[in-house]
Structure formats: C-alpha cells, structure tokens
Protein backbone atom coordinates (compact mmCIF):
# COMPACT_ATOMS: atom_id res chain seq x y z
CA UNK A 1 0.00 0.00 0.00
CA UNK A 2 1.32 3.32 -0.55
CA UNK A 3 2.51 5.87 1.67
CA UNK A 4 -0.21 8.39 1.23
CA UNK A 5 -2.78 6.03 1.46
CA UNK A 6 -1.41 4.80 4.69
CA UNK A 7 -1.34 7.91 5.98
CA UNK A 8 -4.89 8.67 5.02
CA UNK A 9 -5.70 5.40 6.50
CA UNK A 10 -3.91 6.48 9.65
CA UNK A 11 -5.67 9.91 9.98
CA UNK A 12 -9.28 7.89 10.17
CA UNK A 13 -8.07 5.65 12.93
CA UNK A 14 -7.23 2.52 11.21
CA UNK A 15 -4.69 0.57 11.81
CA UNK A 16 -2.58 -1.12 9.34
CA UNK A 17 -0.20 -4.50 8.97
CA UNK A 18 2.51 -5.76 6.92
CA UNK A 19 2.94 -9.45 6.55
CA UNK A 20 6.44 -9.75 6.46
CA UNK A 21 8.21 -12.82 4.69
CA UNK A 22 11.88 -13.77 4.58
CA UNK A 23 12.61 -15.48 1.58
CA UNK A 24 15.89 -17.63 0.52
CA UNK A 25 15.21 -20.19 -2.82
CA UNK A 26 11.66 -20.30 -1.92
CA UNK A 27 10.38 -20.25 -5.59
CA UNK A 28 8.57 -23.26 -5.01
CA UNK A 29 6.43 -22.37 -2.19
CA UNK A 30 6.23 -18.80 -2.34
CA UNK A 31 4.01 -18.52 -4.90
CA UNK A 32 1.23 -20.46 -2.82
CA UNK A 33 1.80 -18.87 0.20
CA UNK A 34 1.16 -15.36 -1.61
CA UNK A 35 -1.57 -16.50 -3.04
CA UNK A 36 -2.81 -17.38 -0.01
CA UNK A 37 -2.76 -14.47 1.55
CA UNK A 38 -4.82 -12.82 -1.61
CA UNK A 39 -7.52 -15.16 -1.02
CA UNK A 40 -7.91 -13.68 2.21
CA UNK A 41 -11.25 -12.01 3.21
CA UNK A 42 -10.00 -8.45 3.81
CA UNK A 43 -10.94 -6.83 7.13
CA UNK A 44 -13.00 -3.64 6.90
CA UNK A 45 -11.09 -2.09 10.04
CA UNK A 46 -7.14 -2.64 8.73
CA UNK A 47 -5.41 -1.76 5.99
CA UNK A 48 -2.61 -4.88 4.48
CA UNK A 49 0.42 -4.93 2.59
CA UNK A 50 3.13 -7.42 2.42
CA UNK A 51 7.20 -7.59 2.39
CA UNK A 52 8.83 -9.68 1.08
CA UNK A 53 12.44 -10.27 2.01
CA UNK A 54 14.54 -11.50 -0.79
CA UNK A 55 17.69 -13.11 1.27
CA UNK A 56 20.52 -13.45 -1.24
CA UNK A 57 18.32 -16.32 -3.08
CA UNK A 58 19.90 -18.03 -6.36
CA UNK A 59 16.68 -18.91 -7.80
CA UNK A 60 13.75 -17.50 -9.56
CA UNK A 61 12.50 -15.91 -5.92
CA UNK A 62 13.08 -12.58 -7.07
CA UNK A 63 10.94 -12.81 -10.01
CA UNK A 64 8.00 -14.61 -8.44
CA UNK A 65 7.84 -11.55 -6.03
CA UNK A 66 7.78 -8.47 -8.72
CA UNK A 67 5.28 -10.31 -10.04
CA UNK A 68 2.79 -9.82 -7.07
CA UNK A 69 3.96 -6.29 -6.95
CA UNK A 70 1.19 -5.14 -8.73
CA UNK A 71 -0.82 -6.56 -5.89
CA UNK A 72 0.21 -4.69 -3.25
CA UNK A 73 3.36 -6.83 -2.88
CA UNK A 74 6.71 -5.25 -1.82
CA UNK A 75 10.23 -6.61 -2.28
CA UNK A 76 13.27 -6.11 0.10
CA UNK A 77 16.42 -7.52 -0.94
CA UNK A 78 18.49 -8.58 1.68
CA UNK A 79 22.17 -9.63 0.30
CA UNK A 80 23.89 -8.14 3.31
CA UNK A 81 22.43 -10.34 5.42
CA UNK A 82 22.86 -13.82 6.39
CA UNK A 83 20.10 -15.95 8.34
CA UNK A 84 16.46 -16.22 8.67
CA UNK A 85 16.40 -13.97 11.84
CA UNK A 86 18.86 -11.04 9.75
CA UNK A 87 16.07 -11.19 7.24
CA UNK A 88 12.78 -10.76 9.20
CA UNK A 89 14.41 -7.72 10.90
CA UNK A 90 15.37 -6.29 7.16
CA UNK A 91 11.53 -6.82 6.46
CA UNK A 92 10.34 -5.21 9.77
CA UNK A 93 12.92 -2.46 9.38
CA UNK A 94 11.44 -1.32 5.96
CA UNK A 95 7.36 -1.47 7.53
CA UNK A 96 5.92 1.57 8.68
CA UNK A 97 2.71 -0.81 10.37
CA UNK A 98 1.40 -0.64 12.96
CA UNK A 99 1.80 -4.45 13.16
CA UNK A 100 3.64 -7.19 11.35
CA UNK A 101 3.10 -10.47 10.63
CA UNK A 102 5.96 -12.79 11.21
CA UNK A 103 5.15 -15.41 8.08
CA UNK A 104 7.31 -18.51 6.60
CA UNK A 105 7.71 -18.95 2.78
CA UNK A 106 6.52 -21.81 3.31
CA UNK A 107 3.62 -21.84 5.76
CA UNK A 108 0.54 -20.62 4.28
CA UNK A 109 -2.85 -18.98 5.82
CA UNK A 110 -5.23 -21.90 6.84
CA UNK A 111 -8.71 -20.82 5.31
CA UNK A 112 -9.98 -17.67 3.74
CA UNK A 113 -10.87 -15.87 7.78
CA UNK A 114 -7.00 -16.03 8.75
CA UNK A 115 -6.92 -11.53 8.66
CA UNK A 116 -10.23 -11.19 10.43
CA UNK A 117 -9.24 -12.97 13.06
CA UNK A 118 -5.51 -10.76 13.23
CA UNK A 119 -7.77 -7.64 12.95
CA UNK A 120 -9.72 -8.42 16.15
CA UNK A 121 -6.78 -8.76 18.01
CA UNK A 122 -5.10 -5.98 16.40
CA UNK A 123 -8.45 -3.87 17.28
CA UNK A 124 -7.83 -5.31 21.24
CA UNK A 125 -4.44 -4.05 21.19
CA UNK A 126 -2.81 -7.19 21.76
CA UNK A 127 1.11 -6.63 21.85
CA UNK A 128 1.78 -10.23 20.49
CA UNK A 129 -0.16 -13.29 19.16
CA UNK A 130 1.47 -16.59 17.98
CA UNK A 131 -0.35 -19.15 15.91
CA UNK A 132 0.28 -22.33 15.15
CA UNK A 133 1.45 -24.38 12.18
CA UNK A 134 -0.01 -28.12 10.88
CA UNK A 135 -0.57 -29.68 7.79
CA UNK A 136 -3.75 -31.15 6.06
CA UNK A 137 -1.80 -33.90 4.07
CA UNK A 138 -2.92 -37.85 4.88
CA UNK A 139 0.48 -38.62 4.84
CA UNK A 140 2.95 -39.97 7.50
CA UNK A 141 4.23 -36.72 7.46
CA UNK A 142 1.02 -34.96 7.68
CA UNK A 143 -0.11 -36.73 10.95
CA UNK A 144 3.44 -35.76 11.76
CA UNK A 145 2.74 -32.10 11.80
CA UNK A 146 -0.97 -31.96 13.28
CA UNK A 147 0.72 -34.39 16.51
CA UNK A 148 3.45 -31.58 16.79
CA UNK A 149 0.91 -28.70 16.68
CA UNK A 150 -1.51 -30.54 19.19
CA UNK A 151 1.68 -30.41 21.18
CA UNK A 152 2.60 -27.10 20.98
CA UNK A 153 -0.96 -26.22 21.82
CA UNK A 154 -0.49 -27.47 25.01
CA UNK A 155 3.35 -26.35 25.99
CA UNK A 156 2.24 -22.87 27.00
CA UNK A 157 4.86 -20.28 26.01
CA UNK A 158 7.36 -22.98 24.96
CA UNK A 159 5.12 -23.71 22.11
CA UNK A 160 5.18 -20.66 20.14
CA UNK A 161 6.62 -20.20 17.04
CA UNK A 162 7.85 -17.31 14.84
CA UNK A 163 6.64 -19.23 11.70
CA UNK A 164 2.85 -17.35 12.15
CA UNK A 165 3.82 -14.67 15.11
CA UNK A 166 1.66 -11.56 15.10
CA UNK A 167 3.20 -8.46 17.17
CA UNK A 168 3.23 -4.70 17.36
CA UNK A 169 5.82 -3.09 15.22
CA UNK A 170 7.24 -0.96 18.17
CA UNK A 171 7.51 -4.07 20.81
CA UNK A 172 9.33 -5.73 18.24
CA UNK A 173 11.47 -2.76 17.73
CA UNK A 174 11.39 -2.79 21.86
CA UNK A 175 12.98 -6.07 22.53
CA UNK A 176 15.29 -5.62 19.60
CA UNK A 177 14.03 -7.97 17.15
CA UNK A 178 14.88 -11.18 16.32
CA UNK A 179 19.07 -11.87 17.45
CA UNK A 180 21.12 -11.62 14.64
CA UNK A 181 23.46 -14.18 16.50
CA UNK A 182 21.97 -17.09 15.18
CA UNK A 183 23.48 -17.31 11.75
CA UNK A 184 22.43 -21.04 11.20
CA UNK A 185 19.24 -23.33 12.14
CA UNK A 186 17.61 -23.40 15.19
CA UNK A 187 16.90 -21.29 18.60
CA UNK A 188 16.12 -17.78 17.24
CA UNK A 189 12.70 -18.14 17.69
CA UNK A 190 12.88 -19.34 21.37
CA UNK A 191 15.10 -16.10 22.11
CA UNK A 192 12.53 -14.18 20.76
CA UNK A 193 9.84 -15.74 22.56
CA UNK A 194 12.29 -15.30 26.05
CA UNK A 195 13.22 -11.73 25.34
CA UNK A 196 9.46 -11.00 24.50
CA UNK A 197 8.48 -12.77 27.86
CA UNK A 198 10.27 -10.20 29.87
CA UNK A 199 7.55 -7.45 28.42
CA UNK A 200 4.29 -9.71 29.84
CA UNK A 201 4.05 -7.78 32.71
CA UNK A 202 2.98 -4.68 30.44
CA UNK A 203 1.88 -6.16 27.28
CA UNK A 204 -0.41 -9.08 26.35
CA UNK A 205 1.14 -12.08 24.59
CA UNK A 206 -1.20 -14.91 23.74
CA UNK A 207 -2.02 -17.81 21.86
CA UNK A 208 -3.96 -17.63 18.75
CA UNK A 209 -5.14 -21.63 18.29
CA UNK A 210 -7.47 -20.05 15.39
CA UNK A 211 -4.35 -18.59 13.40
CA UNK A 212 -3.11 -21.76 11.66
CA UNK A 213 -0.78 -21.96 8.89
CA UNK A 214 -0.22 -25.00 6.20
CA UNK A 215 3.34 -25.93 6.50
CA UNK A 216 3.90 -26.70 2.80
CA UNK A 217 7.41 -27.67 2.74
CA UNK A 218 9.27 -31.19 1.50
CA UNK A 219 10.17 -32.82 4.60
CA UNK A 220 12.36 -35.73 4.90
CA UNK A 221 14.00 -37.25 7.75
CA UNK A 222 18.18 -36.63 6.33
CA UNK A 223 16.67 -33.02 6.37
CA UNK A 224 15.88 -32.79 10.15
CA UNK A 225 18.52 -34.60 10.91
CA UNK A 226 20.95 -32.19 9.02
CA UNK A 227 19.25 -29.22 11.11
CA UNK A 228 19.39 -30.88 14.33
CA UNK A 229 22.83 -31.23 13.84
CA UNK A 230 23.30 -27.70 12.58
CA UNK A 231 21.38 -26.68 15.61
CA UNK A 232 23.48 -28.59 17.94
CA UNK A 233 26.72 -27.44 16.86
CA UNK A 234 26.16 -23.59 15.84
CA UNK A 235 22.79 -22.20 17.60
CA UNK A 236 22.45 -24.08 20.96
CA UNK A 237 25.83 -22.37 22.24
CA UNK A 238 24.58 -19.01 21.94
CA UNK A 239 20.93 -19.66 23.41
CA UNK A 240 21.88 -21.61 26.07
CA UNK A 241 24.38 -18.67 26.91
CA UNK A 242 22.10 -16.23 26.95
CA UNK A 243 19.08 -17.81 28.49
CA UNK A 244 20.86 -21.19 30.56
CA UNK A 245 17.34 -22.19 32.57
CA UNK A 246 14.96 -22.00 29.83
CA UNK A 247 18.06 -24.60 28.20
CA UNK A 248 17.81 -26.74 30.96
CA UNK A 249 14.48 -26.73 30.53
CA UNK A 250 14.05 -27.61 27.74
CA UNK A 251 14.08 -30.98 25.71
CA UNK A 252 17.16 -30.17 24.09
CA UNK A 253 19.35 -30.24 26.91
CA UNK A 254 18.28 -34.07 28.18
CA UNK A 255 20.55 -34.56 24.24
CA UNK A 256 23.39 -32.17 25.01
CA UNK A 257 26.60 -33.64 25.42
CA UNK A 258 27.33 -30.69 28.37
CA UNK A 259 23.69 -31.10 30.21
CA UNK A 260 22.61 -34.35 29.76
CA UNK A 261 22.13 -37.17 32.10
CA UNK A 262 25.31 -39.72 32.53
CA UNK A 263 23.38 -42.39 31.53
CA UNK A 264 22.14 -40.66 28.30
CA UNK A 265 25.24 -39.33 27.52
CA UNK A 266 26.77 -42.77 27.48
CA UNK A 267 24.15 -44.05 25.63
CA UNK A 268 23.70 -41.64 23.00
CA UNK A 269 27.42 -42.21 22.19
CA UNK A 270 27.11 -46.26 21.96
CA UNK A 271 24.50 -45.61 19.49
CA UNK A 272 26.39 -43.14 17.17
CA UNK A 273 27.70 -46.00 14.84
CA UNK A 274 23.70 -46.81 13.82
CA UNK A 275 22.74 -43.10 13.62
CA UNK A 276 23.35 -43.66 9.76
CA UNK A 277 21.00 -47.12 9.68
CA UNK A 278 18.46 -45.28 11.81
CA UNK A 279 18.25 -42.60 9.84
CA UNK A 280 17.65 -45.01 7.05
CA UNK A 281 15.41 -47.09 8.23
CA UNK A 282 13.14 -44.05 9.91
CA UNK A 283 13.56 -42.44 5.96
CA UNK A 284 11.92 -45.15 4.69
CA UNK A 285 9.66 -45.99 7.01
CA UNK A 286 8.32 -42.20 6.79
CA UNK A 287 7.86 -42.23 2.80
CA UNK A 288 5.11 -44.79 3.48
CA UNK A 289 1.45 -43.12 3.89
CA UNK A 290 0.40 -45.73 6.60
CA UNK A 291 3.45 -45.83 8.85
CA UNK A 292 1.62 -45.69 12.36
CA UNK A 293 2.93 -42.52 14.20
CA UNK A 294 3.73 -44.82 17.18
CA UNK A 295 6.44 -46.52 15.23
CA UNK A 296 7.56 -43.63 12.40
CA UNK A 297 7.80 -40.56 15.31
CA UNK A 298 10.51 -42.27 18.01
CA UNK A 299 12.40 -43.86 14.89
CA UNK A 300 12.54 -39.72 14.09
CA UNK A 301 12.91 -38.70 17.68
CA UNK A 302 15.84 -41.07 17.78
CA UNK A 303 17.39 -39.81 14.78
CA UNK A 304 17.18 -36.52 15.49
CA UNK A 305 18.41 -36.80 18.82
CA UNK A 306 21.47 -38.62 17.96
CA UNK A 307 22.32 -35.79 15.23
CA UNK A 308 21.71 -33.54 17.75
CA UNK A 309 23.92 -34.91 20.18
CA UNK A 310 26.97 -35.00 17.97
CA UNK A 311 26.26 -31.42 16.56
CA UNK A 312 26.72 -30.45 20.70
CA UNK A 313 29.83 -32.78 20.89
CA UNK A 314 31.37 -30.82 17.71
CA UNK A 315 30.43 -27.90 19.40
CA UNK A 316 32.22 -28.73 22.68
CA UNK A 317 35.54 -30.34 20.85
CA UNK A 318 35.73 -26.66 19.11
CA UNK A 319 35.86 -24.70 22.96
C-alpha cells in the first residue's frame, strides 16, 4: 500500500499490517503462500500490505515476487544479510505498520478468515499473538505435523513459534528484534519468545489456536537430521548462553553432550555408529502413507536426537 494512502488510512483511525516474509530459494512455495494471503477475506477495520524479504536467493524468488507487486506486494532484498532472523528484521525495518506479521515462505494462511481474526486482536491491542502451524496432508508426514501442533498447543509459552507470530511493530522494535546471533538453524525463535516474555508484565502475549498456517514444505527425515545437527553445533551455544534455565528446561538439553544425564550421555554415544542405519530405516519408514505414528515418530525422535547430540559434541571439541 502506498505511503499516502497509509497515511490517510492512519488519519481515520485505522490501523494497518505488513505481513512480512523472509525469503531464501523459496520459488517453489512462495508462490502459494502469496496466493494465499490474496484469497484472504480483507478486514474492513485494517489496511494490508506485504514484504517480502529476498535473502541473497539463487533462484527465480526474485521474479515470483515483482510479479505480485502489482498486488500490493513489496520486495526487500536482503544480500547483506545472512540468516532467517537477519532477514525478518530487514523486512520489519522497511514497515511503517502498525503491526507485522511474522510469516514462513513456506507456511501458508489456513482458510480464507485467517486476517479477520488478526484484525480483532489488532483492534484489542494485543502486543503479540502466535499461531500455530499443521498440515492437512494424509500422509505420514502430515499426521506428523498436526501431533506436533496438538503439542505445541499445550506447551504454554514454549510452544510458540515465529513461523505465524503476530506483534506490534514498536515491541518488536522494543525487545530488539529477532538476534542476529543465530546465523544457522535453530533457537532464534525461542530467544525471541524469552526476550518477549520479559515485556508480559505490560503487554499481552497470547495464543492464537485459530491462526493456523499449512506448512507446505518437502520434509524428509536426512533433512531434520541435518538441522538438528546444525542446531546442535552452531545455535544451541549461543541460546543456552544467553538464556541457561529455559536450556535446561528444555528438551534439548536431556541430548546435550554438556547437560545431559550420565546415563544418556553414554548411551547416546554407543549408538552413534547406527545413527546412519536409523536414519535409514526411519527415511523409509516415513515415505510410506500408513506408517503408524507410534512406530515412524521415536524412529525420528531417535534420529534426530542422535544428530543432535553429535552437533553439541562438535560444538564442545571446538571450545
């Protein structure tokens, strides 16, 4: 939306929001998520635009975004920058909203009622909102995601995610955005969600269980394990540095080589040699549509765990 109009907009009362997207090589899911957000109802009592980060991608991102620019679509091109958390800042940085919407490439607005629902909350001055993300694929993978949301649903806090996060522009300005430390997978959004925590005393953070996004992405177990491991090595250093109890508390540090149990320490390292057979095994075992969740998720868990574990180990050899 233009300036002038938002200023007109402004002068009458209403408020306005910028959905705000970092992009890198997301050519393949972009396009859906955009068009998702076009199917939208529009609220009478906002006014919507919608950034679009362009993070040093090698692929055809850039083009898919000019052309939705003609649709109220803005693009931001972020080479400076490195990192998912870098980028959403860039995106924020160039909004003059009142609020922003934290959205993934790939994670797409559930349903056509997705901004009437973020206008009511908006119009109840809610300083942040978090929603939640699922799929709606039959799939293993599928029952995958709607198990993880159901269990972020009921984690309080610890749940949220940045993937569908709605907040005022000047609390996120406030608490300084999302930390530019984490350069690699994993963490920034729980720093977020701790720095923003220290603000509930004066502003109102909730959950949004209505706000759902489609996670659209191709998910394969290698994948998770690869980030687990990233996480381990690169990201969990910093966070559990800067926040150490809500570490301990959390299920990461029951597979960190430095905070674990004994016992799970020494058995997480006898099973190292079969991380690549489990891994494996829980690949294949996950392609199949009918692989019961009670067998497919702790082959997963297991996997993940044990790349996470020697992602923490690299990171402690490298003290």
């Amino acid at each position: 939306m233009a300036r002038n109009a938002r200023l007109t907009l402004a002068l009458c009362g209403m408020l306005s929001l910028d959905i705000i997207i970092p992009a890198f090589n997301a050519e393949r899911v972009l396009g859906s998520t955009l068009d998702a957000i076009d199917q939208q109802t529009p609220p009478a009592s906002i006014s919507r635009g919608v950034i679009v980060v362009n993070n040093r991608s090698v692929d055809a991102t850039a083009d898919l975004i000019d052309r939705w620019a003609s649709r109220g679509v803005r693009r931001v091109d972020a080479d400076d920058v490195q990192g998912r958390a870098a980028a959403c800042n860039a995106g924020v940085q160039a909004s003059s909203a009142d609020y922003v919407l934290i959205l993934d490439a790939d994670c797409r607005l559930a349903g056509t009622q997705a901004l009437q629902l973020i206008a009511a909350e908006m119009n109840n001055d809610v300083g942040a909102g978090f929603g939640f993300a699922t799929a709606d694929a039959n799939d293993f993978w599928g029952r995958y995601y709607r198990s993880l949301e159901a269990g972020r649903r009921s984690a309080g806090w610890q749940g949220f995610t940045t993937a569908c996060c709605l907040i005022r522009r000047e609390l996120f300005t406030a608490i300084g955005g999302f930390s530019t430390e984490y350069r690699h997978y994993g963490f920034e959004d729980r720093d977020f969600v701790c720095r923003l925590q220290a603000h509930a005393a004066s502003v109102t953070i909730i959950p949004l269980p209505e706000l759902r996004v489609i996670h659209d992405d191709t998910t394969t177990v290698p994948g998770i394990c690869a980030k687990m491991y990233t996480s381990g090595r690169y990201s969990s250093g910093i966070f559990k540095r800067k926040f150490p109890d809500a570490y301990v508390a959390s299920e990461y540090a029951s597979v960190d080589v430095d905070t674990a149990p004994v016992h799970m320490v020494i058995a997480l390292r006898l099973l190292q040699p079969l991380q690549g057979l489990c891994v494996r095994v829980a690949e294949r075992l996950t392609r199949r549509q009918h692989t019961p969740l009670a067998i497919g998720r702790p082959l997963l868990r297991l996997s993940s765990a044990l790349s996470y574990f020697r992602g923490t180990v690299d990171r402690s050899r490298e003290r």
